[in-house]
Protein backbone atom coordinates (compact mmCIF):
# COMPACT_ATOMS: atom_id res chain seq x y z
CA UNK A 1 80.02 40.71 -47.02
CA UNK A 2 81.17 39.27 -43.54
CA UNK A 3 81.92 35.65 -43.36
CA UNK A 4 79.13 34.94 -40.60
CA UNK A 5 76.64 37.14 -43.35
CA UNK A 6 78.05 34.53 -45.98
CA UNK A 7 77.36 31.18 -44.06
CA UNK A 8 73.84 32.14 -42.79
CA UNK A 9 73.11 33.12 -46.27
CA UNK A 10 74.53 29.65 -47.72
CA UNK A 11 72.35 27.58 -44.22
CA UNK A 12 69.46 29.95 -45.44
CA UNK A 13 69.38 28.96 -48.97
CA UNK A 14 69.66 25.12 -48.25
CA UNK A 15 66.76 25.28 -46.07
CA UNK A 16 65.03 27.07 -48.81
CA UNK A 17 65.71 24.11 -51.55
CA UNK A 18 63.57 21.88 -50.36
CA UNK A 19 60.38 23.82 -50.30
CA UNK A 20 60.79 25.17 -54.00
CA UNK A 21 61.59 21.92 -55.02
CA UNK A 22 58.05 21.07 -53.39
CA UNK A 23 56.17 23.90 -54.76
CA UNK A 24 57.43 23.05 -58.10
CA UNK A 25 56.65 19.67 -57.92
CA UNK A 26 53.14 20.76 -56.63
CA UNK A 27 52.55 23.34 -59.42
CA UNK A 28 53.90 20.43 -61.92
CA UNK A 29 51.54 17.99 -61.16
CA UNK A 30 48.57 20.66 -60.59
CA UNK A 31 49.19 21.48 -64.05
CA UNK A 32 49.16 17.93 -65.57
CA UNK A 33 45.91 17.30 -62.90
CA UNK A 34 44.31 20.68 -65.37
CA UNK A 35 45.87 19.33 -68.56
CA UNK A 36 44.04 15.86 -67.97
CA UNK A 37 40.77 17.03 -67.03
CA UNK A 38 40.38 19.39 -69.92
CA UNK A 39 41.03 16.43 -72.27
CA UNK A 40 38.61 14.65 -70.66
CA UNK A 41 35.73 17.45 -70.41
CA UNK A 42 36.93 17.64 -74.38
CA UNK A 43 36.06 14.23 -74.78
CA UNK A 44 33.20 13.67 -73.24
CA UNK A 45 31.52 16.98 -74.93
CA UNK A 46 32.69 15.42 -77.73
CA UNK A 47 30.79 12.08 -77.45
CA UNK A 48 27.82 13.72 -76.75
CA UNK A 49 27.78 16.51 -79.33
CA UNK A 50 28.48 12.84 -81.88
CA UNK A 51 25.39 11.23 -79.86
CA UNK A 52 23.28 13.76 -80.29
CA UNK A 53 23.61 14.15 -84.86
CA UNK A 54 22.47 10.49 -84.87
């Protein structure tokens, strides 16, 4: 590999870092967003599965 072919790779992948850092961050908190709101549907079928046997 050239050295021009070397530093456009290494300018390339620090432009890159940013954006995957987003897009994990994204799918992170997407996935505690899904995580939360299944405990909560749980929950809530819960209270009304118990309201419903008295």
């Amino acid at each position: 590999m050239k050295q021009e072919e070397k530093n456009s790779f290494s300018k390339t992948k620090n432009i890159c870092l940013p954006f995957k850092s987003f897009g994990r961050r994204c799918t992170r908190l997407a996935r505690e967003h899904r995580a939360r709101f299944y405990i909560l549907r749980r929950c809530v079928t819960m209270l009304i599965c118990w309201q419903d046997c008295e």
